[in-house]
Protein backbone atom coordinates (compact mmCIF):
# COMPACT_ATOMS: atom_id res chain seq x y z
CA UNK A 1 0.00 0.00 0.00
CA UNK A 2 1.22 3.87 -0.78
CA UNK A 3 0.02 6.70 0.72
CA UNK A 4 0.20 9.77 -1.28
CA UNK A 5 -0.09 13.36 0.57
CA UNK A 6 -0.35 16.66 -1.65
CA UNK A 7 0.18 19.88 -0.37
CA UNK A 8 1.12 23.88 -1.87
CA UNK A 9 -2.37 24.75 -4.16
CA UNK A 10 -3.56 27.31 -3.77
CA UNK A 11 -4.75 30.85 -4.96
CA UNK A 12 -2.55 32.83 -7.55
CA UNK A 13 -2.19 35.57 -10.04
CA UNK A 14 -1.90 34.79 -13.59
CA UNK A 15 1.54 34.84 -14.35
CA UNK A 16 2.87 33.54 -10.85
CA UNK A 17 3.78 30.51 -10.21
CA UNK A 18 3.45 27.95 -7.39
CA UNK A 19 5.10 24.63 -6.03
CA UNK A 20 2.78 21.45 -5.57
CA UNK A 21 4.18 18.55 -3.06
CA UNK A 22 3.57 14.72 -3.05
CA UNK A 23 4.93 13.16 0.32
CA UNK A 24 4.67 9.13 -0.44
CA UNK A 25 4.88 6.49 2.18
CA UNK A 26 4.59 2.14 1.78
CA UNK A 27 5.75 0.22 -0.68
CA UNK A 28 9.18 1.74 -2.81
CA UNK A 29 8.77 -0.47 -5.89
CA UNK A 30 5.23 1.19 -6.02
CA UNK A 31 6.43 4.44 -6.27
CA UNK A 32 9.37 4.58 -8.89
CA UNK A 33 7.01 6.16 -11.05
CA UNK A 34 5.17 9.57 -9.79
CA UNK A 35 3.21 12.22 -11.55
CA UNK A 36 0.71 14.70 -11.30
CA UNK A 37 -3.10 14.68 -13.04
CA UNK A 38 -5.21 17.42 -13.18
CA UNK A 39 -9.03 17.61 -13.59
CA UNK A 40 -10.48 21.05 -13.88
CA UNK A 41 -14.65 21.13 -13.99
CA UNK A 42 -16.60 19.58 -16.80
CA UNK A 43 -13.34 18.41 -18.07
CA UNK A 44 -11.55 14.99 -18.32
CA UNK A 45 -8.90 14.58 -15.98
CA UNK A 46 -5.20 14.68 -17.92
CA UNK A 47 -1.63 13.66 -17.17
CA UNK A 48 0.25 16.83 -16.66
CA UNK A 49 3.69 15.94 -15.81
CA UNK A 50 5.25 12.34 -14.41
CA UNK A 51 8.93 11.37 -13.70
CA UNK A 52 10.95 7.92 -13.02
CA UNK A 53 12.84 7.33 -9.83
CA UNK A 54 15.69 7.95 -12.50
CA UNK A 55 14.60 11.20 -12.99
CA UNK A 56 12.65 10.22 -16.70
CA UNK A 57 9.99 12.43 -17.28
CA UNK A 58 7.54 13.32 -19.74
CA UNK A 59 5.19 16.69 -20.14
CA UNK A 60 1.56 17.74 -21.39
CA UNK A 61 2.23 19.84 -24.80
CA UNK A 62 0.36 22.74 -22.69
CA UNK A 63 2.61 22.64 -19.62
CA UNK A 64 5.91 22.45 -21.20
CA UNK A 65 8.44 25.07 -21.10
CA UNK A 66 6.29 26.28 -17.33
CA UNK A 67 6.21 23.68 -15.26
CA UNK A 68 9.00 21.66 -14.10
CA UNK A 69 8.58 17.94 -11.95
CA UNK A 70 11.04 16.90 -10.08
CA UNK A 71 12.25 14.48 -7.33
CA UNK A 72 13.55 13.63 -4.02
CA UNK A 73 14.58 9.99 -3.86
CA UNK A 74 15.39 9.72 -0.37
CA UNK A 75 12.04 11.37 0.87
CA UNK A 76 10.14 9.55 -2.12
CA UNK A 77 8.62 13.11 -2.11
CA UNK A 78 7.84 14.96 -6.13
CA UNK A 79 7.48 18.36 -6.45
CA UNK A 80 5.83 20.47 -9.46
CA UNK A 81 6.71 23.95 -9.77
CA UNK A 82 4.36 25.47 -11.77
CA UNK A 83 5.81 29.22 -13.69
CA UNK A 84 3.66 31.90 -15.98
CA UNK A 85 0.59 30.00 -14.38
CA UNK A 86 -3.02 30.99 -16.57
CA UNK A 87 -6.58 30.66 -15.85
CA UNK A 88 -6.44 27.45 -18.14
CA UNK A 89 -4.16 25.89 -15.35
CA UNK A 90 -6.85 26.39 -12.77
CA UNK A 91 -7.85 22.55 -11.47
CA UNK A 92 -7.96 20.18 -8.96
CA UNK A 93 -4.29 18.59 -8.98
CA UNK A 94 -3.60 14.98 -8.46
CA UNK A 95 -0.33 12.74 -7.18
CA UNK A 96 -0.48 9.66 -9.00
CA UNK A 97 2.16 6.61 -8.14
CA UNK A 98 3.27 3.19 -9.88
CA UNK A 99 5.87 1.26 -10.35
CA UNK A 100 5.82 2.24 -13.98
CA UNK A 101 5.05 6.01 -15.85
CA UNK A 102 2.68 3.43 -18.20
CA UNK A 103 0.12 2.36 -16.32
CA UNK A 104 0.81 5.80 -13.55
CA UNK A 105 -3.19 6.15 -13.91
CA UNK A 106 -3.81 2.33 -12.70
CA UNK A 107 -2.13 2.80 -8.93
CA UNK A 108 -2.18 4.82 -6.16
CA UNK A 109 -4.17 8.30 -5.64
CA UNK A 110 -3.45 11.20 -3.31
CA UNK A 111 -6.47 13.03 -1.97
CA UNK A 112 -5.81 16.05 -4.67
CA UNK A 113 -5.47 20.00 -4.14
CA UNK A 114 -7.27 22.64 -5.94
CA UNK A 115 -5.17 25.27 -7.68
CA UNK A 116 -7.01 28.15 -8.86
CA UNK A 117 -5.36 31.03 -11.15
CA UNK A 118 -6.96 34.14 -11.40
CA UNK A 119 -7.07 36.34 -14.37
């Protein structure tokens, strides 16, 4: 079993930025891959960033270049820092974690935090 605690949404500006945590705890081979979903209202829920215990990772086309994910191994703890933030970011952020980036959306769920970007 993994437990998966998000923290760091939150209210912003458009253009500012903020820095979304994932604290993970249980199994370690269930967690070498981590990512974050998004799911903003009457929309379907979409990867927006994931990375390998490796430090692999793959973007959504609309993120790149503005958000960055990375890792800390040791803490199995991933971070997404989130630059030039719009109003189109504005969703309820997920932590997602498997033990591969293919089948991220098949494992374990944190409890999600809402990120809201006003214009």
């Amino acid at each position: 079993q993994v437990q998966l605690v998000e923290s760091g949404g939150g209210l912003v500006q458009a253009g500012g930025s903020l820095t979304l945590s994932c604290a993970a705890s249980g199994s370690l081979f269930s967690t070498s891959a981590m990512g974050w979903y998004r799911q903003a209202p009457g929309k379907q829920r979409e990867l927006v960033a994931a990375i390998t215990r490796v430090g692999v990772t793959i973007y959504a086309d609309s993120v790149k270049g503005r958000f960055t994910i990375s890792r800390a191994n040791a803490k199995d703890t991933v971070f997404l820092r989130m630059n030039s933030l719009e109003p189109e970011d504005t969703a309820v952020y997920y932590c997602a974690a498997n033990n591969n980036m293919a089948t991220l959306e098949l494992g374990y769920w944190g409890q999600g935090t809402q990120v809201t970007v006003a214009s």
